[in-house]
Protein backbone atom coordinates (compact mmCIF):
# COMPACT_ATOMS: atom_id res chain seq x y z
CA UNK A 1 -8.48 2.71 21.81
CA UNK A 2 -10.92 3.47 18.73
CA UNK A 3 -10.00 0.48 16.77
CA UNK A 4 -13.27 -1.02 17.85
CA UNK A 5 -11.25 -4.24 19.66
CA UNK A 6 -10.90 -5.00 22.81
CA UNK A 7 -7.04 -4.96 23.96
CA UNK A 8 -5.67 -5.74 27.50
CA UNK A 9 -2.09 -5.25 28.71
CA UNK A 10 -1.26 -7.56 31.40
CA UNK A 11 2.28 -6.63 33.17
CA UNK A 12 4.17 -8.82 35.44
CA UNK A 13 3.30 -9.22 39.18
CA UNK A 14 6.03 -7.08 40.22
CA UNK A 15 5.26 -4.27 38.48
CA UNK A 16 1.17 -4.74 39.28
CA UNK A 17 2.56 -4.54 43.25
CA UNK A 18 4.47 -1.37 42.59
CA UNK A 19 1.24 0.13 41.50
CA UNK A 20 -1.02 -1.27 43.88
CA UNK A 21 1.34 -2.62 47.27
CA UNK A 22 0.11 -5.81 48.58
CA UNK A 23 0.05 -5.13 52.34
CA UNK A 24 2.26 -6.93 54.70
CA UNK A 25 4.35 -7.69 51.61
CA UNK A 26 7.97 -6.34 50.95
CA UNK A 27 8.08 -3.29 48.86
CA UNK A 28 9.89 -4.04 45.83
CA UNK A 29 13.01 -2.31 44.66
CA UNK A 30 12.25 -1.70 41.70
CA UNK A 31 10.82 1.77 40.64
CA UNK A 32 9.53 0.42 37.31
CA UNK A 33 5.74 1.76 36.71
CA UNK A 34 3.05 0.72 34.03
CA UNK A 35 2.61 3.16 31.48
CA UNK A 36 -0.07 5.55 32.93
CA UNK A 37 -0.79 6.59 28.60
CA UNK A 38 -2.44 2.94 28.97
CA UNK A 39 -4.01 2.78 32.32
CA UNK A 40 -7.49 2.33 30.11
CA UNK A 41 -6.24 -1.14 28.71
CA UNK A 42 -3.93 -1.98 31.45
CA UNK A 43 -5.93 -4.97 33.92
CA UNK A 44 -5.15 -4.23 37.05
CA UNK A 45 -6.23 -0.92 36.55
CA UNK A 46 -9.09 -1.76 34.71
CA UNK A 47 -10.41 -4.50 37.32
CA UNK A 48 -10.42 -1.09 39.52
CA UNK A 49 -12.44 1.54 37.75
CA UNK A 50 -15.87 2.22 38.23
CA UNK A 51 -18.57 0.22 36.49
CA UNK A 52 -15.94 -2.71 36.58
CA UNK A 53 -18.00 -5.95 38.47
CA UNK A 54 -15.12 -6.20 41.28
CA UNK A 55 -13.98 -2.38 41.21
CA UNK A 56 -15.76 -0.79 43.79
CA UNK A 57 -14.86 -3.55 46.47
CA UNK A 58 -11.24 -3.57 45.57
CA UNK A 59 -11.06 -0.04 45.69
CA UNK A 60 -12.72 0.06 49.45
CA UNK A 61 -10.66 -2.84 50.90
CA UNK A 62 -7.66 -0.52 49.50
CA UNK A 63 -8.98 2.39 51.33
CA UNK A 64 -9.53 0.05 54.36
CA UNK A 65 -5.73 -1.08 54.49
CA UNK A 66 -4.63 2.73 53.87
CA UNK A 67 -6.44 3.93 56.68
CA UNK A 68 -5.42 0.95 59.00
CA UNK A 69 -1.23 1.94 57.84
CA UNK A 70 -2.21 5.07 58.67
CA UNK A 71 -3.47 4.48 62.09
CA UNK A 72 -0.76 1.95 62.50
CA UNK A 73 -3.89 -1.25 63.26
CA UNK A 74 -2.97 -4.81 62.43
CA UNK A 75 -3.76 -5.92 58.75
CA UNK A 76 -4.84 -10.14 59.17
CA UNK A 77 -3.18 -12.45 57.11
CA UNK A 78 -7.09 -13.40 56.26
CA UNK A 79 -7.87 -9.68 54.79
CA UNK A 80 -5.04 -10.05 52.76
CA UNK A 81 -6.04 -13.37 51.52
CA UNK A 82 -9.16 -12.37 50.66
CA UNK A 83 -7.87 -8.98 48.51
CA UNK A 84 -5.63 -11.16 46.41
CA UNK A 85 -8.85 -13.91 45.80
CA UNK A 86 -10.75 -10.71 45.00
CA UNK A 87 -8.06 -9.80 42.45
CA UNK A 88 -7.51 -12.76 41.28
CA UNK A 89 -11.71 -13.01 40.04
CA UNK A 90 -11.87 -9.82 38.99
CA UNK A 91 -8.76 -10.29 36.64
CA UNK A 92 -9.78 -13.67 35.43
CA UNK A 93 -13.14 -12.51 34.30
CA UNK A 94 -11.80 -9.76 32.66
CA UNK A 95 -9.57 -11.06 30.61
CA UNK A 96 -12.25 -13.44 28.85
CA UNK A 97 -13.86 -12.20 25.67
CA UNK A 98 -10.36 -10.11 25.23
CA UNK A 99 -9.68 -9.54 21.26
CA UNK A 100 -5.98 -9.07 22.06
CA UNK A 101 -3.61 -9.54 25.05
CA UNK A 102 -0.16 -7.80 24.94
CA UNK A 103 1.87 -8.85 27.37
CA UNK A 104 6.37 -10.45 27.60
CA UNK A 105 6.74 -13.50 26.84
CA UNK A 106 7.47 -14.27 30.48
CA UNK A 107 3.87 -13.09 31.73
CA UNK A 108 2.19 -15.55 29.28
CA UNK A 109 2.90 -18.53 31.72
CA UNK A 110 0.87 -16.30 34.33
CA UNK A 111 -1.88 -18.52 35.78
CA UNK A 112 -4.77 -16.15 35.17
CA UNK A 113 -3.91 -17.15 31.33
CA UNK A 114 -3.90 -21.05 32.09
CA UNK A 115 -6.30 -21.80 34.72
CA UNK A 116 -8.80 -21.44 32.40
CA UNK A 117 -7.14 -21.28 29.06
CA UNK A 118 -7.59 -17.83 27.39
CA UNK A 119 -8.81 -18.98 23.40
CA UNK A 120 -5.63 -17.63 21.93
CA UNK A 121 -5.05 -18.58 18.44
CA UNK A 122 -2.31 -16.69 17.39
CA UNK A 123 0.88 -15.49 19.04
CA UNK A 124 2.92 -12.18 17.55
CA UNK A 125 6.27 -11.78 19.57
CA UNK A 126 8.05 -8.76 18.59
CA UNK A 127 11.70 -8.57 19.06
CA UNK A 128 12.02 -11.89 18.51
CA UNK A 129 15.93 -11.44 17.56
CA UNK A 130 16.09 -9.98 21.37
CA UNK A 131 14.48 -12.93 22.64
CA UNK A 132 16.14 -16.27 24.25
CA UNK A 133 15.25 -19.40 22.77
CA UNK A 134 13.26 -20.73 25.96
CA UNK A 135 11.42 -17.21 26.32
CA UNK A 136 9.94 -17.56 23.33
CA UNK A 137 8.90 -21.11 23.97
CA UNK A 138 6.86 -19.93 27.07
CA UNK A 139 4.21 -18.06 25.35
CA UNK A 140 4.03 -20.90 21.79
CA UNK A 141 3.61 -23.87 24.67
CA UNK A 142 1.06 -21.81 26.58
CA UNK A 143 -1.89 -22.13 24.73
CA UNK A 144 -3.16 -23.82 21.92
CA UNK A 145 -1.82 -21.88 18.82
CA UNK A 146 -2.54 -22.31 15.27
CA UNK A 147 -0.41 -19.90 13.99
CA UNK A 148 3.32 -18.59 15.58
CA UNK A 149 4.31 -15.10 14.13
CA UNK A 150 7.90 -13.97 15.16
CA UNK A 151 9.17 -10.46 13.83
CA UNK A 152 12.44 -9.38 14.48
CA UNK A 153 15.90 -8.84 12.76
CA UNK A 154 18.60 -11.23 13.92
CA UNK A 155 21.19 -8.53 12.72
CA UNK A 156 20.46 -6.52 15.43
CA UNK A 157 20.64 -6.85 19.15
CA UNK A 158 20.53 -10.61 20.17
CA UNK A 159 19.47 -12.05 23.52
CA UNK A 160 21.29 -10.52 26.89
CA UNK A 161 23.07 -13.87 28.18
CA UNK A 162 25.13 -13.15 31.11
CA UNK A 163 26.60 -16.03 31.76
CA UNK A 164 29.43 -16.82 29.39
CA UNK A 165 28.98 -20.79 29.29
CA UNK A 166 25.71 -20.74 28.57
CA UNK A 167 25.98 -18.04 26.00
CA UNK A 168 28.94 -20.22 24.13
CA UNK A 169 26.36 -23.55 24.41
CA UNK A 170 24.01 -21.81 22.06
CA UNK A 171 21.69 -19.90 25.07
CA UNK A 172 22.61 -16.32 22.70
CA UNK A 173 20.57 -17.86 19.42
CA UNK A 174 17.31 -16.97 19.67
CA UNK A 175 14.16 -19.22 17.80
CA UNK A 176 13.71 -16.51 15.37
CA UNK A 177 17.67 -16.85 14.40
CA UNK A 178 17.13 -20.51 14.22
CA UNK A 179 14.54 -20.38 11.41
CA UNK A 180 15.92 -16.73 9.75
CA UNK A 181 16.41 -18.40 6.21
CA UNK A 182 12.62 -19.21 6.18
CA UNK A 183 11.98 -15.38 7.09
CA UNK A 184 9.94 -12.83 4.18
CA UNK A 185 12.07 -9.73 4.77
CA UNK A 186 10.60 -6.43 4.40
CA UNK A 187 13.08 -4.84 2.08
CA UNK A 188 11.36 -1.39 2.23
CA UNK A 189 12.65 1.13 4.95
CA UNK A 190 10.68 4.06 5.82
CA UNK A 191 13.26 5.86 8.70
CA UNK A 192 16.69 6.68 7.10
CA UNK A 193 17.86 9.02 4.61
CA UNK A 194 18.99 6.97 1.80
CA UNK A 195 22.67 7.88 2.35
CA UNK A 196 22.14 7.04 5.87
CA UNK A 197 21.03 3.51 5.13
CA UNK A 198 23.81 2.62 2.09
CA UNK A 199 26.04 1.19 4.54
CA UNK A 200 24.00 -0.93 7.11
CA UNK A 201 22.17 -2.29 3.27
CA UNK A 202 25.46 -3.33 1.84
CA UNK A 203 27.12 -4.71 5.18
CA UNK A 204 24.23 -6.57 6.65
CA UNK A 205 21.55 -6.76 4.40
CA UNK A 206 23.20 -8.41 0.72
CA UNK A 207 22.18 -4.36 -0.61
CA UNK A 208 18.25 -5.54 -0.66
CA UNK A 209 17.31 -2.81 1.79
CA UNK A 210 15.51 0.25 -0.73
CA UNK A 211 14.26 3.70 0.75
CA UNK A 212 10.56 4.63 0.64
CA UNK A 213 9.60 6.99 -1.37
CA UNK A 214 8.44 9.31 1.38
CA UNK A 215 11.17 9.11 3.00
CA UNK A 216 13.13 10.38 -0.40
CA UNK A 217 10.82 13.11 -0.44
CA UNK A 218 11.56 15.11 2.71
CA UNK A 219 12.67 18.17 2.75
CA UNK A 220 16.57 18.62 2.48
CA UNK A 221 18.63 17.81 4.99
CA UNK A 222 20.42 20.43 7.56
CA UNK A 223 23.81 18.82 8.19
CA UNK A 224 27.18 20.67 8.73
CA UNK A 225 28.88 19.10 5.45
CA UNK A 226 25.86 19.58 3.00
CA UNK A 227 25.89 15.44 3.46
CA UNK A 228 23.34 13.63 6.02
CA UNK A 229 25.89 11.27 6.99
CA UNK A 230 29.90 12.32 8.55
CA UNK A 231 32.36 10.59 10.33
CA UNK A 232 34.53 12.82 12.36
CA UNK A 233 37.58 11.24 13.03
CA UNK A 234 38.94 12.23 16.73
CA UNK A 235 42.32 10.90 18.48
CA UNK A 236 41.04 11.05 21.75
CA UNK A 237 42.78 9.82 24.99
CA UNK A 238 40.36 6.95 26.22
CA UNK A 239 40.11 6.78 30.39
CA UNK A 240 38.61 3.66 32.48
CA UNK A 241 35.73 5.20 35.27
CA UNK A 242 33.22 3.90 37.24
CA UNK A 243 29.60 3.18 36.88
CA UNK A 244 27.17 1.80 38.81
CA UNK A 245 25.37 -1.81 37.82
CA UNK A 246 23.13 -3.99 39.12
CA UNK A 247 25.85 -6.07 40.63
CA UNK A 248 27.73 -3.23 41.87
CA UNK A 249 30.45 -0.85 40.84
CA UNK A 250 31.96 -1.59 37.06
CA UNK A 251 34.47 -0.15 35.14
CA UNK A 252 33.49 1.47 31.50
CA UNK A 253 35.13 3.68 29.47
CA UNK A 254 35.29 7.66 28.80
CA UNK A 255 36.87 9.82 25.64
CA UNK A 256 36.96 13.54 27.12
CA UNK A 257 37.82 14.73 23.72
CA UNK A 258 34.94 12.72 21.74
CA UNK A 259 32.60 14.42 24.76
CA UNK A 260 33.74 18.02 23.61
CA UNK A 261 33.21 17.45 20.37
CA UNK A 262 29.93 15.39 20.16
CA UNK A 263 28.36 18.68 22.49
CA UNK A 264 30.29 20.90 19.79
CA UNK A 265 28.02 19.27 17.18
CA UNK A 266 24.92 19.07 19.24
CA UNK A 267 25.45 22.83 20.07
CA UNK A 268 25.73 23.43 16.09
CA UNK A 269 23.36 21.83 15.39
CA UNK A 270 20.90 23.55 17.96
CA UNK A 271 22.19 26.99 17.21
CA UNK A 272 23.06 27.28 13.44
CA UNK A 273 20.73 24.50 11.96
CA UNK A 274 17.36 25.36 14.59
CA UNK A 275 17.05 21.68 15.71
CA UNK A 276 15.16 21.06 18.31
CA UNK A 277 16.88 19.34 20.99
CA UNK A 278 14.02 16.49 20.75
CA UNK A 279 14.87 15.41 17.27
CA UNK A 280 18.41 14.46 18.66
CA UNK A 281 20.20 11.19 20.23
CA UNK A 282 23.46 10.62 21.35
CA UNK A 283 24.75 6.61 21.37
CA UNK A 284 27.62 5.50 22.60
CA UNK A 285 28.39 1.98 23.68
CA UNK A 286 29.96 2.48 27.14
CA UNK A 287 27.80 4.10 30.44
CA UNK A 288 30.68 6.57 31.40
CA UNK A 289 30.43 7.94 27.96
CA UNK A 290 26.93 7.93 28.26
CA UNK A 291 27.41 9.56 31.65
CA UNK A 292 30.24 12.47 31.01
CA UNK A 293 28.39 13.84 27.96
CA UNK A 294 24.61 13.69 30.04
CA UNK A 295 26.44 15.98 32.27
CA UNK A 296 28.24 17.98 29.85
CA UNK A 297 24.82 18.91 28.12
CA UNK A 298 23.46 19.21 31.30
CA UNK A 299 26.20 22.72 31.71
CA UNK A 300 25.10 23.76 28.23
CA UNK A 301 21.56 23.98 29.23
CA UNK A 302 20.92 20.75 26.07
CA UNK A 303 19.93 18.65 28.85
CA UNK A 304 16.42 18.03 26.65
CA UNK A 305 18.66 15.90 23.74
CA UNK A 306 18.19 12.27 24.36
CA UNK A 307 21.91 10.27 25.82
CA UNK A 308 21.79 6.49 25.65
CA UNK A 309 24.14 3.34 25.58
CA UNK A 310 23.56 1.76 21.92
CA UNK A 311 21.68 -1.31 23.78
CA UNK A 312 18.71 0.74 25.45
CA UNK A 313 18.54 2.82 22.03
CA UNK A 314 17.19 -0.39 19.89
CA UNK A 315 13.50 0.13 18.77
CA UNK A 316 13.55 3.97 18.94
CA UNK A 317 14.59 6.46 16.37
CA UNK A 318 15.24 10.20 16.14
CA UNK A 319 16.08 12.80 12.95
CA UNK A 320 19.47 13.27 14.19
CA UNK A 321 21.73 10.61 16.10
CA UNK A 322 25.63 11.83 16.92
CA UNK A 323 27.30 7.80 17.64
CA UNK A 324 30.74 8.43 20.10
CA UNK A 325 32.82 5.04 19.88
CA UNK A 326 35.57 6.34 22.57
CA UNK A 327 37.70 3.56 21.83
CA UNK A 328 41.13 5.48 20.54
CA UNK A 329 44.84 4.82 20.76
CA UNK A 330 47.78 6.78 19.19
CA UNK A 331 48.50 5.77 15.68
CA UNK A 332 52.33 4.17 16.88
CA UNK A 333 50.39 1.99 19.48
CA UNK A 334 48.52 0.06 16.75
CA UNK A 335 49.94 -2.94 15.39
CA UNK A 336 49.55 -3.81 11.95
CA UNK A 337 48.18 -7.19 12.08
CA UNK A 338 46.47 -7.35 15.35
CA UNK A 339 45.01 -10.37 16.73
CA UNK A 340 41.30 -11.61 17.54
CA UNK A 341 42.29 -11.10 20.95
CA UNK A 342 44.16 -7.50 20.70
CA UNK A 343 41.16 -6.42 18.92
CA UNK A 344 38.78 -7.72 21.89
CA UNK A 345 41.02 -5.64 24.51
CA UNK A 346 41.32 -2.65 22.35
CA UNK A 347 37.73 -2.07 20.98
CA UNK A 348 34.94 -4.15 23.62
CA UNK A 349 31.69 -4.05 22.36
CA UNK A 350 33.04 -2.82 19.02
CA UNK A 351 33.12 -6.12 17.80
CA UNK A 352 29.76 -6.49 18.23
CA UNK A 353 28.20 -6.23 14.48
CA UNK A 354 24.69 -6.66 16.26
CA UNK A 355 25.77 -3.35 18.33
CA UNK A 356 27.27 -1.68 15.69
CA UNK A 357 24.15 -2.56 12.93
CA UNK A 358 21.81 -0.86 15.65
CA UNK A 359 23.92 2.27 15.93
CA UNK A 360 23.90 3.13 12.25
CA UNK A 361 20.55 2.58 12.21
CA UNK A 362 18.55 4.65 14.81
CA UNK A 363 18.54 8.09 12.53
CA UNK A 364 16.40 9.76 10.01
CA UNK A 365 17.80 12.94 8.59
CA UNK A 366 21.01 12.89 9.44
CA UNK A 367 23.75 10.52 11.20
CA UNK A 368 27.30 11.60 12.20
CA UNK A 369 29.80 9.18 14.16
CA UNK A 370 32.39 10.70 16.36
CA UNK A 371 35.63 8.43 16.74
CA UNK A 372 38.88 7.08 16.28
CA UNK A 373 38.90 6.14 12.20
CA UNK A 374 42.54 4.43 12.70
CA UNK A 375 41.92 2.19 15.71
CA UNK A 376 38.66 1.02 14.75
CA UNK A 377 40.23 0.29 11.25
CA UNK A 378 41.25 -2.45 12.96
CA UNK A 379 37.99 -4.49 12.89
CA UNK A 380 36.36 -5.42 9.46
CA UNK A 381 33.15 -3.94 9.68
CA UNK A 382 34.37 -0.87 10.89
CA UNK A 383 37.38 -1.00 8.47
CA UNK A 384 34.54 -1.18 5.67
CA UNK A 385 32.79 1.56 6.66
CA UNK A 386 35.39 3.90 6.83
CA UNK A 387 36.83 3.25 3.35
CA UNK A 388 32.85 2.94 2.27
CA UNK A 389 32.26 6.44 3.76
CA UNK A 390 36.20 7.94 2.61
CA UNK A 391 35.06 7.01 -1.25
CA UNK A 392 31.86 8.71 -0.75
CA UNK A 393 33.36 11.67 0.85
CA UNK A 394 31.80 11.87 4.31
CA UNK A 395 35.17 11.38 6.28
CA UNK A 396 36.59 14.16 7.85
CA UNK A 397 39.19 15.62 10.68
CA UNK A 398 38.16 16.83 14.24
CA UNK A 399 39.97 20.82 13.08
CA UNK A 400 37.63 20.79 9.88
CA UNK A 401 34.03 19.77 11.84
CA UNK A 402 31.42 20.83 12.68
């Protein structure tokens, strides 16, 4: 990769079969792919290419089984046998003398690490915050470490525990959580407009976070208001529809009206302002949002701007990110001192500060949050940002934007 070591990604045995099928075994389900961009690092491509001690061999017995599908002959459990012993060598050797191994946390209990222990001294996991405690564990009791380095930000999107009891008996805290007091924090932020990162700084990070200089010294923003940041404050009529999930059919939720006017913006923004439809994301916290504004864009031949749920958007970034909450309810339907538990019904994974934090946080030029400023007044954090963005002047109707 020109850096003059020598890196190896190792992915899971799953995805290494979905590459290269293992005859006689099931298919898997799963589509997932390696990333072809690093097929030249990636072992069990590299334990194939020529020049490799064990690559020309795998790559005939391959060609054998191929032809033998194709003529419909009988593959032996033996031949089989032998392929994965083949594999097996050729990845073992080539993972010693490695500089670097990237790999989850879950492939470092893979046996081609421990059967002969790999001389790893030091062990990086990124997104630690995202990480359950045990997960973490695998890779630190794995190998003989002298030094543990976990990066992460336990504001932002903690582990995915499904199961509630496990969740509530601690399963959601992840090791870098555990030990976040002891953590240096990098206080200087090189992706968001300064105005862009005032709030998540004073909400979530005690006002330490401070802009780069670089990032001060773009060009001026193009944003409808003259300001990179707007809230656009929609009563919307919020509808229940179905999406599909791993465990089947579930119900999420849909704003038609946010829909029209997040493609309103994206459309201005195309049009008036010359953005390319590459430099833009729209978040929303709820697949059928997600869904009914793909297929919106879709119409308006914007099909190119990036539409994700505010989970699979942590990590990446764009210059323009439009945030629909679809959560809305006529002012007279709002009490004035809701509960915990009213608040839960009414605004889902609003209440999520770790959802919210990453939301605010995924744009560079400019950021612009389509929603219902009265409902989700409701909730503290979302009550402080709309006074915090009111004061400063970035609030403003549905009639009067974009």
């Amino acid at each position: 990769m020109g850096c003059g070591l020598n890196i190896l990604r190792v992915y899971s045995k799953r995805i290494e079969e979905t590459d290269y099928p293992i005859p006689t075994y099931p298919r898997s389900s799963q589509n997932k792919k390696s990333n072809e961009k690093l097929r030249s690092i990636t072992l069990h491509h590299v334990i194939r290419q020529p020049g490799s001690p064990h690559g020309q061999q795998l790559r005939e017995m391959e060609e054998t089984f191929r032809r033998k599908q194709l003529e419909q002959e009988p593959i032996t459990d033996g031949e089989v046998d032998s392929y994965l012993q083949l594999i097996w060598m050729a990845s073992c050797q080539r993972i010693k003398g490695v500089d670097i191994l990237l790999c989850t946390c879950n492939v470092a209990a893979d046996k081609k690490f421990t059967s002969e222990p790999a001389p790893v001294k030091q062990c990086i996991i990124d997104e630690a915050g995202m990480c359950m405690e045990p997960e973490s564990l695998i890779p630190i009791s794995s190998f003989a470490l002298q030094q543990v380095v976990l990066i992460g930000d336990h504001q932002q999107l903690q582990p995915i525990v499904a199961q509630p009891d496990a969740r509530d008996l601690g399963l959601g805290v992840s090791l870098f959580q555990r030990h976040a007091e002891k953590a240096y924090m990098l206080q200087i932020q090189y992706r968001m407009h300064e105005k862009v990162c005032e709030f998540p700084s004073h909400k979530f990070y005690d006002n330490k976070l401070e802009t780069a200089d670089s990032v001060k010294a773009r060009l001026p923003v193009l944003c409808c208001l003259g300001s990179p940041v707007v809230f656009c404050h929609v009563e919307g009529v919020e509808e229940a529809l179905p999406v599909a999930s791993a465990e089947g059919g579930v119900m999420s939720q849909s704003n038609q009206q946010e829909v029209h006017k997040v493609v309103q913006v994206v459309n201005d923004l195309v049009v008036r302002h010359h953005v390319k439809t590459s430099q833009i994301a729209v978040l929303s916290p709820y697949r059928a949002q997600v869904h009914q504004i793909t297929e919106t864009l879709k119409e308006r031949k914007l099909d190119t701007v990036s539409v994700r749920t505010i989970v699979d958007s942590q990590g990446s970034e764009w210059d323009y990110v439009i945030l629909s909450t679809v959560r809305s309810l006529p002012q007279g339907e709002i009490p004035a001192q809701p509960s915990r538990r009213w608040m839960k019904d009414q605004l889902g994974f609003l209440t999520d500060d770790h959802q919210i934090n990453v939301g605010l946080t995924r744009a560079r030029r400019g950021f612009i949050i389509v929603g219902n400023k009265n409902l989700l007044s409701t909730y503290n954090t979302w009550s402080d940002l709309v006074n915090f963005y009111e004061e400063r002047g970035y609030l403003v109707n549905a009639s009067q934007f974009p």
